[in-house]
N, C-alpha and C. Protein backbone atom coordinates (compact mmCIF):
# COMPACT_ATOMS: atom_id res chain seq x y z
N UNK A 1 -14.83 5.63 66.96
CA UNK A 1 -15.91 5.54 67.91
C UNK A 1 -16.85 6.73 67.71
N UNK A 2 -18.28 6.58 67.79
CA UNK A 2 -19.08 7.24 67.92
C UNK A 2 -19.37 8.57 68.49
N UNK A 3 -19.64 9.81 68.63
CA UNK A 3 -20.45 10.28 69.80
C UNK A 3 -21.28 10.88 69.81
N UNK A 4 -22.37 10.94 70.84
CA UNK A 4 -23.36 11.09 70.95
C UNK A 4 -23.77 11.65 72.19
N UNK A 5 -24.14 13.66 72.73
CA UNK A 5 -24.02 14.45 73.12
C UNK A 5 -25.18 14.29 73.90
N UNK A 6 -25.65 14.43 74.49
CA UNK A 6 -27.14 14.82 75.49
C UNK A 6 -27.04 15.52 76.79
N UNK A 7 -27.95 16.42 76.81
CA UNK A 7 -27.77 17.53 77.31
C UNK A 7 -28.66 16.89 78.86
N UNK A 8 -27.67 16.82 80.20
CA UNK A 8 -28.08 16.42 81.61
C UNK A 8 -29.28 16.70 81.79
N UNK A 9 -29.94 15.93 82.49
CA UNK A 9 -31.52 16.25 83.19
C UNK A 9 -31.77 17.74 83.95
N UNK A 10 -30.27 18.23 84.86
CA UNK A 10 -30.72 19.22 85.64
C UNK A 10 -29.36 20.33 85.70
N UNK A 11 -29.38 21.61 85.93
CA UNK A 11 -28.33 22.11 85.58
C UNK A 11 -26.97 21.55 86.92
N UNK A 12 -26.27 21.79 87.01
CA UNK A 12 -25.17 22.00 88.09
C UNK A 12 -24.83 20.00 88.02
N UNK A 13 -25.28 19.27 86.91
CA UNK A 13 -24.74 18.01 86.82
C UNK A 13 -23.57 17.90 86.47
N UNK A 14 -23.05 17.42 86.89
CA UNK A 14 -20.98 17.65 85.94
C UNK A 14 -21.54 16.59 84.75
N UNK A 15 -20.21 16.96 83.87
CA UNK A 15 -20.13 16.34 82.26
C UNK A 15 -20.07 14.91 82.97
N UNK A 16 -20.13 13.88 82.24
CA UNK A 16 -19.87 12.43 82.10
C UNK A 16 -19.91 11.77 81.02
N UNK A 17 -18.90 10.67 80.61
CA UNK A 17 -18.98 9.88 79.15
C UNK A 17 -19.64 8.94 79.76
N UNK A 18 -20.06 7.82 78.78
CA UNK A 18 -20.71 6.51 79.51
C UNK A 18 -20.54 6.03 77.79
N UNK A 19 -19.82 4.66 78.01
CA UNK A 19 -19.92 4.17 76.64
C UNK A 19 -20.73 3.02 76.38
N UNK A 20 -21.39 3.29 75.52
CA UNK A 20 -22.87 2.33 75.21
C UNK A 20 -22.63 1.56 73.70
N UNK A 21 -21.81 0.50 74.02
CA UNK A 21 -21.37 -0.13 72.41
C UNK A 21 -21.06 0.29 71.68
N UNK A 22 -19.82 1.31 71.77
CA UNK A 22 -18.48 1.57 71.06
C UNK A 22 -19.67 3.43 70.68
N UNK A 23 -20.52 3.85 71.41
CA UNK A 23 -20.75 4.52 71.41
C UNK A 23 -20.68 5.72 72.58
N UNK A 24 -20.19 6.99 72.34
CA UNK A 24 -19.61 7.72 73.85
C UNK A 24 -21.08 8.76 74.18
N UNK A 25 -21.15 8.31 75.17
CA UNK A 25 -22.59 9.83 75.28
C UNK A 25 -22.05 10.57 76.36
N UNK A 26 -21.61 11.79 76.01
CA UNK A 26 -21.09 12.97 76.61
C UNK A 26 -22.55 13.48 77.42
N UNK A 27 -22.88 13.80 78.67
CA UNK A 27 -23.54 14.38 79.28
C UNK A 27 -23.25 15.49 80.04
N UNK A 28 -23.71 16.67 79.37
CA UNK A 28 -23.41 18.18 80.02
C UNK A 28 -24.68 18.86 80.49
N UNK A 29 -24.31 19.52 81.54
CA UNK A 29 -25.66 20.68 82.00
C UNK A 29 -25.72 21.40 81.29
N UNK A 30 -27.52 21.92 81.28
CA UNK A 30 -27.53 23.22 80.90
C UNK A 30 -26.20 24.06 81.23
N UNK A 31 -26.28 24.07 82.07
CA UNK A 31 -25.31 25.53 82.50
C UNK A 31 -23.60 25.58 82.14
N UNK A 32 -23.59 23.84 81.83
CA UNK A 32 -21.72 24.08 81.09
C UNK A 32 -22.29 24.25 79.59
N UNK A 33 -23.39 24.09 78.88
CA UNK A 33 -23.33 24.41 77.71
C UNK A 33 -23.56 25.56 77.49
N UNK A 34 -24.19 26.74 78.36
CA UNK A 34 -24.57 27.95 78.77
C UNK A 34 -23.07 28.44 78.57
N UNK A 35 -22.00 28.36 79.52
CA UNK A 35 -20.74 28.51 79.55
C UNK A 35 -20.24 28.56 78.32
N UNK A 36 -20.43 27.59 77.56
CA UNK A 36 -19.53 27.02 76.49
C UNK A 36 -20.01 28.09 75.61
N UNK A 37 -21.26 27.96 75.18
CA UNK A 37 -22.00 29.20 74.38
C UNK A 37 -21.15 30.43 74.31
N UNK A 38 -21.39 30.94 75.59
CA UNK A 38 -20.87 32.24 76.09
C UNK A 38 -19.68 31.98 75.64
N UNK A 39 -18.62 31.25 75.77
CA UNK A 39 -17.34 31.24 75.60
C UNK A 39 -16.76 31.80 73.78
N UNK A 40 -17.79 30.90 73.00
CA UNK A 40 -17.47 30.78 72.04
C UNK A 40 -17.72 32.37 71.19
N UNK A 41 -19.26 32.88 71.83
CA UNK A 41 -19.54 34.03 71.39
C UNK A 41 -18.35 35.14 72.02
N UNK A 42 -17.58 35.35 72.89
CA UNK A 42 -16.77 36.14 73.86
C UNK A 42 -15.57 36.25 72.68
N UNK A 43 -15.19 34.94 72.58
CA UNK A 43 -14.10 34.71 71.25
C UNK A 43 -14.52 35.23 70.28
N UNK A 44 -15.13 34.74 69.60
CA UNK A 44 -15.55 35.30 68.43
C UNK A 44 -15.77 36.99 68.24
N UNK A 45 -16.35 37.30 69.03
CA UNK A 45 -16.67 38.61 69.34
C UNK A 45 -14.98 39.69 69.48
N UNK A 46 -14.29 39.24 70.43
CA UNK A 46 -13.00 39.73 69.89
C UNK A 46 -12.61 39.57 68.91
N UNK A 47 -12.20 38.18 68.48
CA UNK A 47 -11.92 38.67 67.42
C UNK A 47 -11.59 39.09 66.29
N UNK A 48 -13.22 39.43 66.20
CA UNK A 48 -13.72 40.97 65.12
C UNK A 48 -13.48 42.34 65.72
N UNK A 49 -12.53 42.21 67.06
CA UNK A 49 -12.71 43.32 67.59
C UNK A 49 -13.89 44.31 68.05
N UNK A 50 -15.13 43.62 67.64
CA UNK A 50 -16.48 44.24 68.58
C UNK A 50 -16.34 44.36 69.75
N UNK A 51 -16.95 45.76 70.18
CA UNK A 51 -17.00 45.65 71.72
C UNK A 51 -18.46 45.08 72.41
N UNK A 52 -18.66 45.13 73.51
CA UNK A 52 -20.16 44.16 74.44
C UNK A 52 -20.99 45.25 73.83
N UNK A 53 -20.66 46.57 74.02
CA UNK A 53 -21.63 47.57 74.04
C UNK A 53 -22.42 47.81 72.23
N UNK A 54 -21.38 47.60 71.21
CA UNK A 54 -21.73 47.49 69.54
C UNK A 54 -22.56 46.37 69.64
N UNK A 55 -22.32 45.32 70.19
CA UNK A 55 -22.74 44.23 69.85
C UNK A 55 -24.19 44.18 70.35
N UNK A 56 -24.31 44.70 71.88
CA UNK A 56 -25.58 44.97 72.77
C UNK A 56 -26.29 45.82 71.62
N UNK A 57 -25.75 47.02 71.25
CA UNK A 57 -26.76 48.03 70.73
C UNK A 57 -26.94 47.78 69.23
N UNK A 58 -26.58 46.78 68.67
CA UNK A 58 -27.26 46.25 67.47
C UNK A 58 -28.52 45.12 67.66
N UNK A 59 -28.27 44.22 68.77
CA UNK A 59 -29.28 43.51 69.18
C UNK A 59 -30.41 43.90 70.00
N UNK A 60 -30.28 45.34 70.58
CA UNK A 60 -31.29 46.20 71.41
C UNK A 60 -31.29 45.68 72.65
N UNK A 61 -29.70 45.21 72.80
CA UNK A 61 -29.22 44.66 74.44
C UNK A 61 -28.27 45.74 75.41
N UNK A 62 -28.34 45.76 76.08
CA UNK A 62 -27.19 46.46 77.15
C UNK A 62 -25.83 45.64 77.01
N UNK A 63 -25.17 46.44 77.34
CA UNK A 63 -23.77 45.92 77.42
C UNK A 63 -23.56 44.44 78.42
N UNK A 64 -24.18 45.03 79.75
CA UNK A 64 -24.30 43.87 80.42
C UNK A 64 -25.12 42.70 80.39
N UNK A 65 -26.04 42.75 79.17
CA UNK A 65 -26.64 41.91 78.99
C UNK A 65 -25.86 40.31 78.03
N UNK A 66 -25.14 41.43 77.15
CA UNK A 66 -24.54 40.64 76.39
C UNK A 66 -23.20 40.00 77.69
N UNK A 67 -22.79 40.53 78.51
CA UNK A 67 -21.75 40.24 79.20
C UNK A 67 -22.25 39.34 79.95
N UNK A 68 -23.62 38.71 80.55
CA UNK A 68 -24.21 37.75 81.01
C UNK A 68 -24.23 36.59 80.33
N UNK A 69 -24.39 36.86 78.86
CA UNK A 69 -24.13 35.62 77.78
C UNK A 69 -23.37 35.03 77.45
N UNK A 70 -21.76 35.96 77.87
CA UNK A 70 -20.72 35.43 77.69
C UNK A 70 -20.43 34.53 78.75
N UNK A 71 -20.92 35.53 79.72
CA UNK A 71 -20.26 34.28 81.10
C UNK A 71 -21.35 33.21 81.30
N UNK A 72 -22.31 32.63 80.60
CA UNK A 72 -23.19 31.87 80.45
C UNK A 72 -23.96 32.27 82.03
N UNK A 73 -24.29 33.22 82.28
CA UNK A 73 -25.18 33.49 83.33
C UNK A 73 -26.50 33.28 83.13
N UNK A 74 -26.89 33.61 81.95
CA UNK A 74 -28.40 34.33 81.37
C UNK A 74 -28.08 33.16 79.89
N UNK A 75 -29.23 32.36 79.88
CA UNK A 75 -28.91 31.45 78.66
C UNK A 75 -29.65 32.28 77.40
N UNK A 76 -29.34 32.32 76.33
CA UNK A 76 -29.17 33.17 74.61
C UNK A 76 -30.69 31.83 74.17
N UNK A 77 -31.25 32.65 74.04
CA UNK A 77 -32.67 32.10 73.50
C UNK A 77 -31.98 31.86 71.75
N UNK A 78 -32.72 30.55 71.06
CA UNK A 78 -32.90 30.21 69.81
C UNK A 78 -32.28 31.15 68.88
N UNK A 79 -33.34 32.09 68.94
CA UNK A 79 -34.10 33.32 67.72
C UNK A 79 -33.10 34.37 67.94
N UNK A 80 -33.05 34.70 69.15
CA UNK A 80 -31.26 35.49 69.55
C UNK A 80 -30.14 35.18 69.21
N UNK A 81 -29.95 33.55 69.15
CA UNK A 81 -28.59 32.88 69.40
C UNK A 81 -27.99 32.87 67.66
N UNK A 82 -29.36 33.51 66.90
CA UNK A 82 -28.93 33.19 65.29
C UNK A 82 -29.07 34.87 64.95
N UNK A 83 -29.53 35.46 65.83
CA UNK A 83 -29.41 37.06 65.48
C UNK A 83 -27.99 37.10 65.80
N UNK A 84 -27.40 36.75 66.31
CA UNK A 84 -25.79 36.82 67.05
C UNK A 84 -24.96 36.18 65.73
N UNK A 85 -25.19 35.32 66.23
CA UNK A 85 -24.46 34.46 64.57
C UNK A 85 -24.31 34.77 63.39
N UNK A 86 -25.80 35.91 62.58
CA UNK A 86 -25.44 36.35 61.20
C UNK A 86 -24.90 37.49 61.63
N UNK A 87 -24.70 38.25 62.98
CA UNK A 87 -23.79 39.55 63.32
C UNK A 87 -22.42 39.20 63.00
N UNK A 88 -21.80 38.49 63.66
CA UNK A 88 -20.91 37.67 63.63
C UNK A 88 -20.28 36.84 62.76
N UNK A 89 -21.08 36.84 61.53
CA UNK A 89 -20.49 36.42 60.53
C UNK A 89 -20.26 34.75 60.61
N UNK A 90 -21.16 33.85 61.45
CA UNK A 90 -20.80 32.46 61.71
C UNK A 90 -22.32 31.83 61.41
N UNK A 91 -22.38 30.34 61.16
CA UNK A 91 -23.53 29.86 61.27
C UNK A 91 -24.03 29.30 62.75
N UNK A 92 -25.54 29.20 63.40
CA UNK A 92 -25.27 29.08 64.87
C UNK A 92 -24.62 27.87 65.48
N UNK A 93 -24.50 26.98 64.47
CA UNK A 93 -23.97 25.81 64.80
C UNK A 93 -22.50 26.26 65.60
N UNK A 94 -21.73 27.48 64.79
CA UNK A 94 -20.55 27.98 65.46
C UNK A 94 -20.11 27.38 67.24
N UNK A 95 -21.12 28.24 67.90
CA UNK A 95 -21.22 28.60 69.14
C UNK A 95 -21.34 26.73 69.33
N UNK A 96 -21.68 25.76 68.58
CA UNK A 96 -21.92 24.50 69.52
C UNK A 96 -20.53 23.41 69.34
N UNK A 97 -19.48 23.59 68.42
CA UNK A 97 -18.76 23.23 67.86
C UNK A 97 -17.53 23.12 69.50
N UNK A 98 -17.29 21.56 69.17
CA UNK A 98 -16.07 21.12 70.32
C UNK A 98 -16.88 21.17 71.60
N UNK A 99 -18.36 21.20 71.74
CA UNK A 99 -19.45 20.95 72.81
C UNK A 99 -18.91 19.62 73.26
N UNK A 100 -18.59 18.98 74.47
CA UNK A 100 -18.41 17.84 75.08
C UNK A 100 -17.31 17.29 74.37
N UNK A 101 -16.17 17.94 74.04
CA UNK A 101 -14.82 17.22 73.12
C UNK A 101 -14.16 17.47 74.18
N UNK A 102 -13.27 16.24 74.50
CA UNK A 102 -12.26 16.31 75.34
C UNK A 102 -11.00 16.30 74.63
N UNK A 103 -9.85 16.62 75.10
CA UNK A 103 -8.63 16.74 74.44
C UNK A 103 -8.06 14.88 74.74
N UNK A 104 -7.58 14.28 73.29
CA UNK A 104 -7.48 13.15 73.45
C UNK A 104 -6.10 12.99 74.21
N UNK A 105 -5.57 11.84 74.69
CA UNK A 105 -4.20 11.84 75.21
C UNK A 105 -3.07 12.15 74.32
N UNK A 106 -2.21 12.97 74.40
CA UNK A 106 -1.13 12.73 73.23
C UNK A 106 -1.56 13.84 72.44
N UNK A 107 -2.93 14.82 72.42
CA UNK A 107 -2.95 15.37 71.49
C UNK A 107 -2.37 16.97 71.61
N UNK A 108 -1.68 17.25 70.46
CA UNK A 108 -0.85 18.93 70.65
C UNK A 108 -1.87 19.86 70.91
N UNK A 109 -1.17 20.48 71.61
CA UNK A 109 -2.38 21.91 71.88
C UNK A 109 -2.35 22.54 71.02
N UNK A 110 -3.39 23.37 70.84
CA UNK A 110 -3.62 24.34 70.02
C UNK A 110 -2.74 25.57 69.55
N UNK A 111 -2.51 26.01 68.01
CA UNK A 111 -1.31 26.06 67.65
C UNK A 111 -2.02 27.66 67.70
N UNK A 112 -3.15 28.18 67.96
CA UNK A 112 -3.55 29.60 68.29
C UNK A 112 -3.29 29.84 69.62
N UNK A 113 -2.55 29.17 70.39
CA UNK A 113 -1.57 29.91 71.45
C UNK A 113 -0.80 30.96 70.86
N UNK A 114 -0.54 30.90 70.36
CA UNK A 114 1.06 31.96 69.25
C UNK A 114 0.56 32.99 68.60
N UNK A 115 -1.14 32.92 68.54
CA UNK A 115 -1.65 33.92 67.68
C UNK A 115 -2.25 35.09 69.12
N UNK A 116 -1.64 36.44 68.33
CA UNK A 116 -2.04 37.19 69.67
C UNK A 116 -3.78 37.90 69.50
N UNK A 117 -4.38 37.98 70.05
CA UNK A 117 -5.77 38.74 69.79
C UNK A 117 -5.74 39.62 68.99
N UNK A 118 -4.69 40.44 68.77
CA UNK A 118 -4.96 41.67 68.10
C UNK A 118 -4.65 40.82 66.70
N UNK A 119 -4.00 40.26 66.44
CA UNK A 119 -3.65 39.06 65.03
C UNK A 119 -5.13 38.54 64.46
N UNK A 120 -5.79 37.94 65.19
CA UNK A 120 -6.87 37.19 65.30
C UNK A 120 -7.92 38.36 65.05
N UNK A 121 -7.83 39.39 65.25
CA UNK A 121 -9.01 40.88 64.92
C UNK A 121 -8.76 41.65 64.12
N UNK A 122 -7.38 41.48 63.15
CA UNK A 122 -6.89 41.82 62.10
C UNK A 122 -7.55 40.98 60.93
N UNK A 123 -7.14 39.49 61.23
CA UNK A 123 -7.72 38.71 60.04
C UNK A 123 -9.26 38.49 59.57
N UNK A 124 -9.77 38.66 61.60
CA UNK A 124 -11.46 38.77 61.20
C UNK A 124 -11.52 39.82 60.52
N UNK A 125 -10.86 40.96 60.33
CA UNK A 125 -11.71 41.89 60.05
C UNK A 125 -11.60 41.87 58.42
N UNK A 126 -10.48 41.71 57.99
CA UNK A 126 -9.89 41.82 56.95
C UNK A 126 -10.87 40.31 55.91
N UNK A 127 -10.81 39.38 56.81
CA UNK A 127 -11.49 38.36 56.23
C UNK A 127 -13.33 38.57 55.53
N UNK A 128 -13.82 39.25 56.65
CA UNK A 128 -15.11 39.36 56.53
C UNK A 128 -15.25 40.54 55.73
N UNK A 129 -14.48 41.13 55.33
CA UNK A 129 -14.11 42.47 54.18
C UNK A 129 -14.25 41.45 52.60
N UNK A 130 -13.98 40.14 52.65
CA UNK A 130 -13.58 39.58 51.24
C UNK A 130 -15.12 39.01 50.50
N UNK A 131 -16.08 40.23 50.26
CA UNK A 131 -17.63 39.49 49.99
C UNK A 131 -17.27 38.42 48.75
N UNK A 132 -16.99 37.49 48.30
CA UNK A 132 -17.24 36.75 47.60
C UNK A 132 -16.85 35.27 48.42
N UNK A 133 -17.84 34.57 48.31
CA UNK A 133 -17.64 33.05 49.04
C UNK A 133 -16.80 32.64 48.70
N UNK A 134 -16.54 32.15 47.44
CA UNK A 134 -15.51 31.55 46.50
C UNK A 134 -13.92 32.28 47.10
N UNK A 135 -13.49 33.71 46.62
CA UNK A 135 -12.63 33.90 47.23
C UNK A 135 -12.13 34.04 49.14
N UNK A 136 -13.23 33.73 49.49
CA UNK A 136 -12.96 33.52 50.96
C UNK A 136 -12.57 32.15 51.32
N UNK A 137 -13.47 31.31 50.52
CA UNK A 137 -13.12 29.96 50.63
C UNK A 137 -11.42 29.53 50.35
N UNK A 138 -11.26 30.37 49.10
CA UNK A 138 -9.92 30.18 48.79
C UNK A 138 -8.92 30.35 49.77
N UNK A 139 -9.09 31.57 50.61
CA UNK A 139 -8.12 31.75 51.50
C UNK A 139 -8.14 31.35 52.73
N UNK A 140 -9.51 30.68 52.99
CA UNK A 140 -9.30 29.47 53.98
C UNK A 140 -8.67 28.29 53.45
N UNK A 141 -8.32 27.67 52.52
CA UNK A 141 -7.92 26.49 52.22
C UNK A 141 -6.14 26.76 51.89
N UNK A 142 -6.21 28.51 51.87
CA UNK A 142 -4.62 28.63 51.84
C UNK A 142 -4.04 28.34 52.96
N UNK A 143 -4.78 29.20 53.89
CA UNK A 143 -4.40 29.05 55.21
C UNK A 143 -4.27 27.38 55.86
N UNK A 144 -5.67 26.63 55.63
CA UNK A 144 -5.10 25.37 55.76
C UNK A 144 -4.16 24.64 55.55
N UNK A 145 -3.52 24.84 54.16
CA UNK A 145 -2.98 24.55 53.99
C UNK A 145 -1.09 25.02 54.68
N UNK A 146 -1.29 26.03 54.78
CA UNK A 146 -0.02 26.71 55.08
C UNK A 146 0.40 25.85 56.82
N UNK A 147 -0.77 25.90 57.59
CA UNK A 147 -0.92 25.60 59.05
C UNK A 147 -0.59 23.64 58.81
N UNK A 148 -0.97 23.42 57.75
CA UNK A 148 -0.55 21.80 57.89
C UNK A 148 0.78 21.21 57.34
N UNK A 149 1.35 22.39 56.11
CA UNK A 149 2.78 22.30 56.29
C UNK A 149 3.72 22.91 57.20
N UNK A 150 3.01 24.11 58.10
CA UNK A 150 4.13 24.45 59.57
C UNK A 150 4.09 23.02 60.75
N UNK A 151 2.87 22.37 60.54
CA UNK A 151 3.01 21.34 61.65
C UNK A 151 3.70 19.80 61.24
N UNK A 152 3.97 20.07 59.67
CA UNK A 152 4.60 18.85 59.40
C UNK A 152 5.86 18.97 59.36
N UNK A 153 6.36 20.50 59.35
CA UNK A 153 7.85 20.59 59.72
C UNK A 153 8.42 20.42 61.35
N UNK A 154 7.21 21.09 62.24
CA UNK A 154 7.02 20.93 63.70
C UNK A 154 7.62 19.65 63.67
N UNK A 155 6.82 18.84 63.04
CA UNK A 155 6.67 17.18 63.83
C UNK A 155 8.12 16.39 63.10
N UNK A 156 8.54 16.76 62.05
CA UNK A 156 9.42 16.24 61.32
C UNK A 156 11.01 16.92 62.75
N UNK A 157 11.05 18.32 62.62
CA UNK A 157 12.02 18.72 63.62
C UNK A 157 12.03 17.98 64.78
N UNK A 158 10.99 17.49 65.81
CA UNK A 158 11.08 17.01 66.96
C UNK A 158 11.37 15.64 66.80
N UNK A 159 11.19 14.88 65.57
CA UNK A 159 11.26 13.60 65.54
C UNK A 159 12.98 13.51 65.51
């Protein structure tokens, strides 16, 4: 099935699906995608282990400014939202990724429960240390790979 995202007429609308011939249109407010934004940059931002205040004073923001963005208070203009993104080491699409995804029935949670923050600000850091695409790529596809044979032993044990 399809989907197809559109952003509510007015803020403070709750999400809604509506299926339009095997097509799903997720409808979110400004202000949960504001949220979501913020969320994703908050994550990310740990972690690399940056603090609000590095991150503020590379963008010529206050600490609390950036801390408004996280909590989607203050919505991240365009031209900002991609100054953030090449800081960060992500493309801006990053920050929009799993926008209006609901968790399907049946589906396992997320296997970065187990990973502790400081784990997760080790590998950013260490990762974004590896300048060659090619070998970065590589060790994302190790890692893929490694994470899809721990879950096929997962699923093989419980069966």
């Amino acid at each position: 099935m399809e989907s197809l995202r559109l952003d509510a007429p007015a803020s403070g609308v709750p999400a809604r699906a509506i299926d339009l011939r095997g097509v799903t249109v997720v409808s979110l407010s400004a202000h949960d995608i504001d949220v979501h934004v913020g969320k994703k940059l908050r994550d990310r931002r740990e972690a690399l282990g940056i603090s609000q205040g590095r991150l503020g004073r590379h963008l010529g923001l206050t600490f609390s400014q950036v801390q408004k963005y996280e909590k989607g208070a203050n919505r991240i203009g365009a031209g900002r939202l991609f100054q953030v993104a090449a800081y960060l080491g992500v493309p801006p699409s990053y920050f929009f990724e799993t926008l209006g995804e609901a968790a399907a029935p049946g589906d396992a949670p997320p296997v970065v429960s187990a990973v502790t923050p400081e784990e997760l600000r080790q590998v950013g850091l260490v990762f974004s240390a590896i300048p060659e695409a090619e070998t970065r790529e590589s060790v994302l596809a190790l890692m893929r790979s490694l994470a899809q044979s721990t879950r096929r032993e997962t699923v093989a044990t419980e069966d």
